[in-house]
Protein backbone atom coordinates (compact mmCIF):
# COMPACT_ATOMS: atom_id res chain seq x y z
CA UNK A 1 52.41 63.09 217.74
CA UNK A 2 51.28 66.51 218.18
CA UNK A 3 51.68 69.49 215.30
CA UNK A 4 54.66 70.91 217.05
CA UNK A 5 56.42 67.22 217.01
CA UNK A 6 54.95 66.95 212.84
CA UNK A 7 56.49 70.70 212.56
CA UNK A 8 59.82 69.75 214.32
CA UNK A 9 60.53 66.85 212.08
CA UNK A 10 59.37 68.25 208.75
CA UNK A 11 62.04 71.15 209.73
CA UNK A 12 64.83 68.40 210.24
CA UNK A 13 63.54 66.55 207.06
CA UNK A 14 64.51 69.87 205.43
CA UNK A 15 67.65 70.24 206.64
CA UNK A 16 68.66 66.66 205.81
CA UNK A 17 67.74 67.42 202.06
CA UNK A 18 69.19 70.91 202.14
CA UNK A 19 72.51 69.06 202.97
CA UNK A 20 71.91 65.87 200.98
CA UNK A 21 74.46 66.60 198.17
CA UNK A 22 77.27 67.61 200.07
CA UNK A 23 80.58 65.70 200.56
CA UNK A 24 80.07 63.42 203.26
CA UNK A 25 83.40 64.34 205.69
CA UNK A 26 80.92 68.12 205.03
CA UNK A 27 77.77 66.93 206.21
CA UNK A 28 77.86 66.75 209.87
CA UNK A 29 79.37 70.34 210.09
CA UNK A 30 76.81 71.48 207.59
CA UNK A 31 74.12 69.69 210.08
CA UNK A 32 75.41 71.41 213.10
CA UNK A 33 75.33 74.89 211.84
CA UNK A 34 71.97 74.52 210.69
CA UNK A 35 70.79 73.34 214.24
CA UNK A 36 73.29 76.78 215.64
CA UNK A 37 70.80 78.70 212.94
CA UNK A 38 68.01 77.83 214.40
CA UNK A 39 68.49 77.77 217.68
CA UNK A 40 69.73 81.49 216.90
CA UNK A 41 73.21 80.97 217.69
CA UNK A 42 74.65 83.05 214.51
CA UNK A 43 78.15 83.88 215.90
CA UNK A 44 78.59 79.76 216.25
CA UNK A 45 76.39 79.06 212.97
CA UNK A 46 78.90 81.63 211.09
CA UNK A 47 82.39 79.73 212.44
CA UNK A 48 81.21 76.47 211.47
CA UNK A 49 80.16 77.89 207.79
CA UNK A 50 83.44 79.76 207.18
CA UNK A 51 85.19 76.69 208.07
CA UNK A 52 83.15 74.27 205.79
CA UNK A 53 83.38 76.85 202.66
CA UNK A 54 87.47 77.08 203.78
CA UNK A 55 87.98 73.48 203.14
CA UNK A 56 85.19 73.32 199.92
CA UNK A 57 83.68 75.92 198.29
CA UNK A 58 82.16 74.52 194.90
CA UNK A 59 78.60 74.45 194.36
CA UNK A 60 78.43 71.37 196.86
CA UNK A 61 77.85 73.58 199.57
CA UNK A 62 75.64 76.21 198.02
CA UNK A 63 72.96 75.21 201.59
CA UNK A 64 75.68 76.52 203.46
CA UNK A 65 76.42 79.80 201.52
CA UNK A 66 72.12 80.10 202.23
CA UNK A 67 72.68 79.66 205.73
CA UNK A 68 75.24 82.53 205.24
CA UNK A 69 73.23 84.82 203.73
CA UNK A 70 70.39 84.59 206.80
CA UNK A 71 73.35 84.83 209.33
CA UNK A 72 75.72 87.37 208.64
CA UNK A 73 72.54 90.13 208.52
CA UNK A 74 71.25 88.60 211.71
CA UNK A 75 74.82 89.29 213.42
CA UNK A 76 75.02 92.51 211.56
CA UNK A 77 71.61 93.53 213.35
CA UNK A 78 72.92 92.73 216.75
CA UNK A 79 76.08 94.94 216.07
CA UNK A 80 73.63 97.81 215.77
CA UNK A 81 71.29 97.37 218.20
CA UNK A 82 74.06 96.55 221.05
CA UNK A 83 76.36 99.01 219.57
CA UNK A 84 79.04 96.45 220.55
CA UNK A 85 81.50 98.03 218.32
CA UNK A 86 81.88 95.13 215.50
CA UNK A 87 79.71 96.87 212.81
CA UNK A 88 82.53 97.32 210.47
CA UNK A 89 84.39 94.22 210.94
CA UNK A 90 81.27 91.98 210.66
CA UNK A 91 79.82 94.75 207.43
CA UNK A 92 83.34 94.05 205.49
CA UNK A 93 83.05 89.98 205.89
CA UNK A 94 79.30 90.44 204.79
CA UNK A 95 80.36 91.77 201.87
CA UNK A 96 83.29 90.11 200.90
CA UNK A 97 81.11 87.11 201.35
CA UNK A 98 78.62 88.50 198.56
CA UNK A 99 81.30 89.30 196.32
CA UNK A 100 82.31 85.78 196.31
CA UNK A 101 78.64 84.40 195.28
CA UNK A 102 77.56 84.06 191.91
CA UNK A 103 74.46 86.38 192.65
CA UNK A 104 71.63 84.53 190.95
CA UNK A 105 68.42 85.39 191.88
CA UNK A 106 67.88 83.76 194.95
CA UNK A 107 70.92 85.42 196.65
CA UNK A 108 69.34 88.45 195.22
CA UNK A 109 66.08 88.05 197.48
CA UNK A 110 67.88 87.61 200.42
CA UNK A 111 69.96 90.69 199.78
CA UNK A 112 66.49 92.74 199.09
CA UNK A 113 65.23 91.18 202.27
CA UNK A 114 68.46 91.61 204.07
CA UNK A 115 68.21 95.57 202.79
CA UNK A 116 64.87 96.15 204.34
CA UNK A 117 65.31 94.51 207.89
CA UNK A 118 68.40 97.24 208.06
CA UNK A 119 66.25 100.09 206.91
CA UNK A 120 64.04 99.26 210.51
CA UNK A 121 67.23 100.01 212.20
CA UNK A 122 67.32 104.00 211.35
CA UNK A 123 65.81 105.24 214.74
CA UNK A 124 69.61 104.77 215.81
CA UNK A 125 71.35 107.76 214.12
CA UNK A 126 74.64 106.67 214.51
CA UNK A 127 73.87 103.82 212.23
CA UNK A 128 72.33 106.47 209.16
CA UNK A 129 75.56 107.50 207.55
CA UNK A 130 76.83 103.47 208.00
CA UNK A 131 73.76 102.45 206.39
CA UNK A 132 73.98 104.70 202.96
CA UNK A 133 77.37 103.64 202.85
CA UNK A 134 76.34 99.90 202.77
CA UNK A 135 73.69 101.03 200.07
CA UNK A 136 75.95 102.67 197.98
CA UNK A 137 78.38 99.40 198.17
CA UNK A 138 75.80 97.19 196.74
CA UNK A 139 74.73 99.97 193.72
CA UNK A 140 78.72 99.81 193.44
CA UNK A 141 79.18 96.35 193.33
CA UNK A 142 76.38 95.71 190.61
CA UNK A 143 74.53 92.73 192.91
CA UNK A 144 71.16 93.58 192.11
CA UNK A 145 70.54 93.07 188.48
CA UNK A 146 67.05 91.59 188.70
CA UNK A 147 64.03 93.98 187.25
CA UNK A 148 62.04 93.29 190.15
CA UNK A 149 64.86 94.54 192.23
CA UNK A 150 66.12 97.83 190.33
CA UNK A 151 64.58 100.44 192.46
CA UNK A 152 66.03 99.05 195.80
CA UNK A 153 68.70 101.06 196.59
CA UNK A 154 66.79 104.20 195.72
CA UNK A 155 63.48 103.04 197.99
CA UNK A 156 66.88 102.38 200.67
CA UNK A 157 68.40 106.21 200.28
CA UNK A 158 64.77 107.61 200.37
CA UNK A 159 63.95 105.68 203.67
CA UNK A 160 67.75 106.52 204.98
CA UNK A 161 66.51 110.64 204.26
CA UNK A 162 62.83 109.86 206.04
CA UNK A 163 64.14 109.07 209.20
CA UNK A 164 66.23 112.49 209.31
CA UNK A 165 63.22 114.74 207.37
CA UNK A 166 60.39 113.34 209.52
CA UNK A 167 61.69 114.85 212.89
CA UNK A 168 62.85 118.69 210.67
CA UNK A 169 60.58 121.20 211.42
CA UNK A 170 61.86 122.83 208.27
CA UNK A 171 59.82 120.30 206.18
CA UNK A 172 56.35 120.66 206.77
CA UNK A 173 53.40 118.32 207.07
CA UNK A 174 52.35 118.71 203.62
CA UNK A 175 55.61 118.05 202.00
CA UNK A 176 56.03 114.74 204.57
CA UNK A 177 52.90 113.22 203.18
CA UNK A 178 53.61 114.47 199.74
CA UNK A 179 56.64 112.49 200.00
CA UNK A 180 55.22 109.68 201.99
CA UNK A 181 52.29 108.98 199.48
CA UNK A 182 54.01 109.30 196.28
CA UNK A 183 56.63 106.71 197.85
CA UNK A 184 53.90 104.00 198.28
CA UNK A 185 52.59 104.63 194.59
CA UNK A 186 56.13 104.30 193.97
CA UNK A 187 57.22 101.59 195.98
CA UNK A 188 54.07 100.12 197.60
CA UNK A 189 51.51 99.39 194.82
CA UNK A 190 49.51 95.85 195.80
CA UNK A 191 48.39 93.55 193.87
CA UNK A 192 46.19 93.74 191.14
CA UNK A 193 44.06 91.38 192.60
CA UNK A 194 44.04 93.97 195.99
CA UNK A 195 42.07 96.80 193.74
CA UNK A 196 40.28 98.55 196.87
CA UNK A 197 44.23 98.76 198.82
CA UNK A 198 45.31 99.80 195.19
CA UNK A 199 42.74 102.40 194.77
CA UNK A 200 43.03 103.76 198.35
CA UNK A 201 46.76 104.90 197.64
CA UNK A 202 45.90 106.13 194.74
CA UNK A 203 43.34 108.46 196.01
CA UNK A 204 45.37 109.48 198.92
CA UNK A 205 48.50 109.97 196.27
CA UNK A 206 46.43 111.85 193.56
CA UNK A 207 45.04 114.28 196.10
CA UNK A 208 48.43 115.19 198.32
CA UNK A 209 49.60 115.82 194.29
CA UNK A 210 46.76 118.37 193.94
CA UNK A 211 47.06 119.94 197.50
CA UNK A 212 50.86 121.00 196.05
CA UNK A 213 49.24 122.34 193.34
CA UNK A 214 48.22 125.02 195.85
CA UNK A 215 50.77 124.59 198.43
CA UNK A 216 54.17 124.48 196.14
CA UNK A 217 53.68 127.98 194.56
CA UNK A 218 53.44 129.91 197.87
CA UNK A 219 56.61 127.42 199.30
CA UNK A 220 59.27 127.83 197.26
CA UNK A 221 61.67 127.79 199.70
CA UNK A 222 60.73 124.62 201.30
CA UNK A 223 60.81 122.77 198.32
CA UNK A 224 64.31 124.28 197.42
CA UNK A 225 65.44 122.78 200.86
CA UNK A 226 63.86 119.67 200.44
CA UNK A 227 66.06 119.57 196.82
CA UNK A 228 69.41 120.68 198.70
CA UNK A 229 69.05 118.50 201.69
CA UNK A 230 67.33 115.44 200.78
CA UNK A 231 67.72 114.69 197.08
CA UNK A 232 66.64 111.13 196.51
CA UNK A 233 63.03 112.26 198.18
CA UNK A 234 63.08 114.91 196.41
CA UNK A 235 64.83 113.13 192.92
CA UNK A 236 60.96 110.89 193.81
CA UNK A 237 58.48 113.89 193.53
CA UNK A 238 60.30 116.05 191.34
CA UNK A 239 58.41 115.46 187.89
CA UNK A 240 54.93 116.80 189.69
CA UNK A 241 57.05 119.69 191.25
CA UNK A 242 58.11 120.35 187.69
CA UNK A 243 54.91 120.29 185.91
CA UNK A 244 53.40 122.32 188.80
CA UNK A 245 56.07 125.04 188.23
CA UNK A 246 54.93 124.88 184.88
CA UNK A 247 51.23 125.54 185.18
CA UNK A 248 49.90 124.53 188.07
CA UNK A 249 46.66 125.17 186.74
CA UNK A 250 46.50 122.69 184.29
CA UNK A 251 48.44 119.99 186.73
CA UNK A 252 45.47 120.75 188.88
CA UNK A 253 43.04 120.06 185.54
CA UNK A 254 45.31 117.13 184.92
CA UNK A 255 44.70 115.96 188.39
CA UNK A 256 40.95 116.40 189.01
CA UNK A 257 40.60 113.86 185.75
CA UNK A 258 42.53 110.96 187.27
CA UNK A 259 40.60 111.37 190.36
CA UNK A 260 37.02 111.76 189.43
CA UNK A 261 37.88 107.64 188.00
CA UNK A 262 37.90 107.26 192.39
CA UNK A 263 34.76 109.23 193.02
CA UNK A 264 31.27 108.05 193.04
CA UNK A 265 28.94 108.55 190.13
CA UNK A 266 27.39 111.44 189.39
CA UNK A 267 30.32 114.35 191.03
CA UNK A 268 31.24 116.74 188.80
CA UNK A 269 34.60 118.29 188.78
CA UNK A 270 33.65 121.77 190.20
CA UNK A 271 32.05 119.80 192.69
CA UNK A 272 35.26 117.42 193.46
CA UNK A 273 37.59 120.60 193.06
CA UNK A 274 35.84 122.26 195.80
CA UNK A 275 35.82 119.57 198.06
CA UNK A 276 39.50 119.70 197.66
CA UNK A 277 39.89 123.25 198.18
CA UNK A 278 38.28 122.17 201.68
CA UNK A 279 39.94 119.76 202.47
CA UNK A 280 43.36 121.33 201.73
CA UNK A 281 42.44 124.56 204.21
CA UNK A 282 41.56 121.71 207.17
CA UNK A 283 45.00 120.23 206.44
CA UNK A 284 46.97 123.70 206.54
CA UNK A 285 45.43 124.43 209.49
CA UNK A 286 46.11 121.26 211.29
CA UNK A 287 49.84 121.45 210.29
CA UNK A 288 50.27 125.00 211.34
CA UNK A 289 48.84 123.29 214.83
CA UNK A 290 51.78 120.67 214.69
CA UNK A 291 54.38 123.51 214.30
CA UNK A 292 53.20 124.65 217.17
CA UNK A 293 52.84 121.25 218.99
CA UNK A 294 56.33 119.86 217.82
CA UNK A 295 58.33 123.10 218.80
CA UNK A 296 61.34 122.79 219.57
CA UNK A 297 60.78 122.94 223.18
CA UNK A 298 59.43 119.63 223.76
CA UNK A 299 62.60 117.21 223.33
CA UNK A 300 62.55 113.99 220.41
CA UNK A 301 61.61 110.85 223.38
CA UNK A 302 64.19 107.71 222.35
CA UNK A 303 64.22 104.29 223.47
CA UNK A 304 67.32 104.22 224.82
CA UNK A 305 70.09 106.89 225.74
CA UNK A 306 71.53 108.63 222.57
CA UNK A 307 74.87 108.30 221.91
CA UNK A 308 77.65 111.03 223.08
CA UNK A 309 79.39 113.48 220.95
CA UNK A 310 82.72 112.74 222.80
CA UNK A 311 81.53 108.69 223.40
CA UNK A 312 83.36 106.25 221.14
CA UNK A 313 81.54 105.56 217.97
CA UNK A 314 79.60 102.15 217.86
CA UNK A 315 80.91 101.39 214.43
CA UNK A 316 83.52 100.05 215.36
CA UNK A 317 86.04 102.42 213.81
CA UNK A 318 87.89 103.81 217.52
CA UNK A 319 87.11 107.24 216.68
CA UNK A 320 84.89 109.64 218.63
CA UNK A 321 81.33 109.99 217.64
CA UNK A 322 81.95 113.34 216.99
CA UNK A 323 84.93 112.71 214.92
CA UNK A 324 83.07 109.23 212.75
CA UNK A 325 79.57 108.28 212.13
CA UNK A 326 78.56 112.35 214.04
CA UNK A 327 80.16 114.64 211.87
C-alpha cells in the first residue's frame, strides 16, 4: 500500500468517526455528503446537509453542521468569482445558518477563516460594498466573542478600504506603507518564538512612524482625506497622527529610543537620526517618481473584464450595477 492508499483510508477512517454518533437512518446521508465535500461537489454536499439537519438537528449531527460551515463559504466564493448572480441568496442561507449554531469556539475559527478567504476576493469591486455589509452582519450579530478573535472585523473593514486606497493617487506612498506597516504590528505580530520576523516589522513599523514625523506636518491635507474617506485605516494610525500633531519633535525623540533597541551596538542617536533623515529624502523622491509612473494615463490592468455600469449587478439583487453594488 502506497502513502496515497495509507492517506486515502486514514481520511475515510475520519469520516467514519466524525459520523459515528449519529442516528443510524442519518449516517449514510451524513457519509455521502462528506464524500460530495471532498470531491468538491458543495452545491450537492449542501442539499444533502440541509436535508439531514431538516429531519434532526440536535447535537447528533454537530459533523454535519462542520461540513456546513466549510461549504456554504466555498459556494459563496464561487458566487463571486463567476458572478453567477446567487451572492445574496446563498449570503442570507449562510447566515441564517450561523444564527442557528450555538457559536462555540470552533464555529468561531471557521468563521475567522471563512472571513479571510473573502477578504482575497476584493480585486472584484463589485463584491467591496457586499463584503462590508457581510462584516458588519457578523459585528451585528455578536458571533465573535472569543479574545483571540476581537479585532476581526476591524482587520476585515481595514483590508475592505486597502483594496480601494492602494490604487488612489490621492494617498501617497508614504501614507500606504504607513498604513500597511502599522497594520502588521497590529494584526501580523509572529510568534515570540519568530524574534528576527518579529523584530523586522518592528523596525520597518517604528521607522515609517518616524518618516510621518516629517512627512505629516507638511500633509495635512492628505491625512484629513485619509480620515474622511477611509476611517477604519485611518481609526488604525490615528494615536501616532495625534501625538505627532502634538509635538512631533518629541514623537520623533520618542521614536529614535524604541529603535536604537534594533540597531547594532555602538550607534548613537544623532547618528541613527541622520540615517533616517536619509533615508526618508530617498523615499520622497522615489514616490514623487510613482506619481509620475502611476498617472492616470496608464489604465488599472484586471484579470478579467470589469463589470458595466448599465450590466446587471452580480449580486444577485436584478438591479443595474449602476443602480446596486456601483453607486
Amino acid at each position: 500500500m502506497n502513502i496515497y492508499d495509507y492517506n486515502e483510508k486514514y481520511s475515510n477512517k475520519l469520516m467514519e468517526e466524525d459520523i459515528k454518533y449519529m442516528p443510524d437512518e442519518l449516517k449514510g446521508m451524513a457519509m455521502e455528503a462528506l464524500e460530495a465535500e471532498k470531491k468538491q461537489d458543495y452545491a450537492k454536499a449542501r442539499k444533502i446537509c440541509e436535508k439531514v439537519l431538516a429531519i434532526n438537528s440536535d447535537s447528533s449531527v454537530d459533523p454535519v453542521k462542520v461540513v456546513l460551515l466549510r461549504v456554504y463559504p466555498q459556494i459563496i466564493i464561487s458566487d463571486i468569482e463567476s458572478e453567477n448572480g446567487r451572492y445574496n441568496e446563498d449570503c442570507d442561507a449562510y447566515i441564517a445558518f450561523l444564527d442557528s449554531l450555538s457559536m462555540n469556539r470552533l464555529m468561531q475559527e471557521y468563521l475567522v477563516e471563512t472571513m479571510k478567504k473573502f477578504c482575497e476576493l476584493l480585486d472584484n469591486e463589485w463584491y467591496r460594498p457586499l463584503f462590508t455589509k457581510f462584516i458588519e452582519t457578523v459585528d451585528s450579530k455578536g458571533y465573535l466573542t472569543e479574545e483571540d478573535y476581537k479585532d476581526t472585523t476591524l482587520s476585515a473593514h481595514i483590508s475592505v478600504e486597502s483594496a480601494s486606497f492602494y490604487d488612489d493617487l490621492t494617498v501617497g506612498r508614504m501614507i500606504k506603507d504607513f498604513i500597511r506597516t502599522s497594520y502588521m504590528r497590529k494584526f501580523s505580530v509572529p510568534d515570540e518564538k519568530i524574534e528576527t520576523i518579529k523584530n523586522s516589522m518592528m523596525i520597518d513599523a517604528l521607522t515609517n512612524d518616524w518618516y510621518m514625523c516629517l512627512y505629516i506636518p507638511e500633509n495635512e491635507n492628505e491625512i484629513e482625506y485619509l480620515k474622511d474617506n477611509y476611517p477604519y485605516s485611518y481609526g488604525l494610525v490615528e494615536p501616532v497622527v495625534k501625538a505627532i500633531n502634538d509635538n512631533a519633535d518629541a514623537k520623533k525623540d520618542e521614536l529614535i529610543n524604541e529603535l536604537i533597541k534594533y540597531t547594532q551596538a555602538g550607534i548613537t542617536a544623532k547618528e541613527l537620526e541622520e540615517a533616517l533623515k536619509g533615508s526618508y529624502d530617498r523615499r520622497i523622491k522615489e514616490s514623487e517618481k510613482d506619481m509620475m509612473i502611476h498617472s492616470d494615463k496608464i489604465p488599472f490592468v484586471r484579470n478579467k473584464n470589469k463589470v458595466g455600469r448599465n450590466d446587471p449587478c452580480p449580486c444577485g439583487s436584478g438591479k443595474k450595477f449602476k443602480q446596486c453594488c456601483g453607486k
